[in-house]
Protein backbone atom coordinates (compact mmCIF):
# COMPACT_ATOMS: atom_id res chain seq x y z
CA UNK A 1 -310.82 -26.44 158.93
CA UNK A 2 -312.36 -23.48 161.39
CA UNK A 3 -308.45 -23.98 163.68
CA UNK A 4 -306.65 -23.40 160.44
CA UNK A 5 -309.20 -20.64 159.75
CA UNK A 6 -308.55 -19.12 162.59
CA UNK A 7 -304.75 -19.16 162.51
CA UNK A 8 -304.74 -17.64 159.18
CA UNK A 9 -307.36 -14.79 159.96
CA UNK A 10 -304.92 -14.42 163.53
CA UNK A 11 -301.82 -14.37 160.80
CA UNK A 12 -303.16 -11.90 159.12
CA UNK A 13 -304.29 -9.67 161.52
CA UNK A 14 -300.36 -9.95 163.04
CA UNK A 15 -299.12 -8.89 159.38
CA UNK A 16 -301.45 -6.28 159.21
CA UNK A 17 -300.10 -4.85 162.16
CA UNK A 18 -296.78 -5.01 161.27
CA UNK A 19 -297.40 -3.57 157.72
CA UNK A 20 -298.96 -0.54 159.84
CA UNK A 21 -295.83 -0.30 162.19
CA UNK A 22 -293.25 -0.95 158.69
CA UNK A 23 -295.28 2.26 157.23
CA UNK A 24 -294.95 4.34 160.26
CA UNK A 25 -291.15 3.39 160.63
CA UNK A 26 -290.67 4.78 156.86
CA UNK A 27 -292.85 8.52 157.29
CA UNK A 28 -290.65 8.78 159.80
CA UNK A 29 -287.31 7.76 158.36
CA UNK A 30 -288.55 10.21 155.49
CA UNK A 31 -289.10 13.01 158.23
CA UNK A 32 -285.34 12.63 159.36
CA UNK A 33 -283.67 12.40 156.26
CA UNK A 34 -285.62 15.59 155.30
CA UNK A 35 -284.55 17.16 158.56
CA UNK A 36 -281.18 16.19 157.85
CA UNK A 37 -280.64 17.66 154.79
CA UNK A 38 -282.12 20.72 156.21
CA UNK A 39 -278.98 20.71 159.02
CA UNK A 40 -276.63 19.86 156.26
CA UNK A 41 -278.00 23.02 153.87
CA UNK A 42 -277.95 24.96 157.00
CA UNK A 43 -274.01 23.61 157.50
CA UNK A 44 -272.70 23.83 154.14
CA UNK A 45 -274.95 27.83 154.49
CA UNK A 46 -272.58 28.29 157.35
CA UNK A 47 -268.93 26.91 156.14
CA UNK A 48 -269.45 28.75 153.37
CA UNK A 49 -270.37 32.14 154.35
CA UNK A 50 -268.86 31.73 157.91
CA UNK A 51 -265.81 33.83 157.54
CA UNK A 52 -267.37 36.33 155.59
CA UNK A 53 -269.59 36.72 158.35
CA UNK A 54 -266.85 37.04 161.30
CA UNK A 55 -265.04 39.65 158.59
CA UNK A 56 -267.91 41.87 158.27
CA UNK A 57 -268.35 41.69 162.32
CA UNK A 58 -264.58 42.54 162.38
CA UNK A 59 -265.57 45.49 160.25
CA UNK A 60 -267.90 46.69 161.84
CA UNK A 61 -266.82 46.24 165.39
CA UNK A 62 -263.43 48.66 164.34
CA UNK A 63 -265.71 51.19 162.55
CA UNK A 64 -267.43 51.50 165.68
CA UNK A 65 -264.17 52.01 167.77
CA UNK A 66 -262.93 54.67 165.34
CA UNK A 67 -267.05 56.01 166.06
CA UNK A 68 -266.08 56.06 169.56
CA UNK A 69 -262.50 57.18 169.35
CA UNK A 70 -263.78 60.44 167.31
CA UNK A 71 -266.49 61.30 169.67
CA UNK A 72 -264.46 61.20 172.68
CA UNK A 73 -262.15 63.39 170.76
């Protein structure tokens, strides 16, 4: 009766351990799939402001020229 005690205390104390580790595993699944939707906001941000972006660059870059282009003048 005290062997099969024993076993079953050891079992549990294995299983205990795991539940620990199966907890851990999940905060940090949760951490990554928060992190990744952060990326994807931060892609989908990016796609669809991009261009408007690189236009008002564009803009600004040629207003600077013509800036330029008067003072030298």
């Amino acid at each position: 009766h005290d062997a099969y005690l024993r076993d079953i205390m050891e079992l549990q104390w294995h299983l205990e351990g795991r539940i620990r580790q199966l907890e851990h595993v999940e905060k940090q699944k949760t951490k990554l799939e928060e992190a990744n939707a952060k990326v994807q906001r931060d892609i989908d941000y990016m796609l669809q402001y991009g261009p408007l972006l690189r236009s008002k660059r564009q803009q600004e870059v040629e207003a600077l020229k013509e800036c330029s282009q008067k003072e030298a003048e």
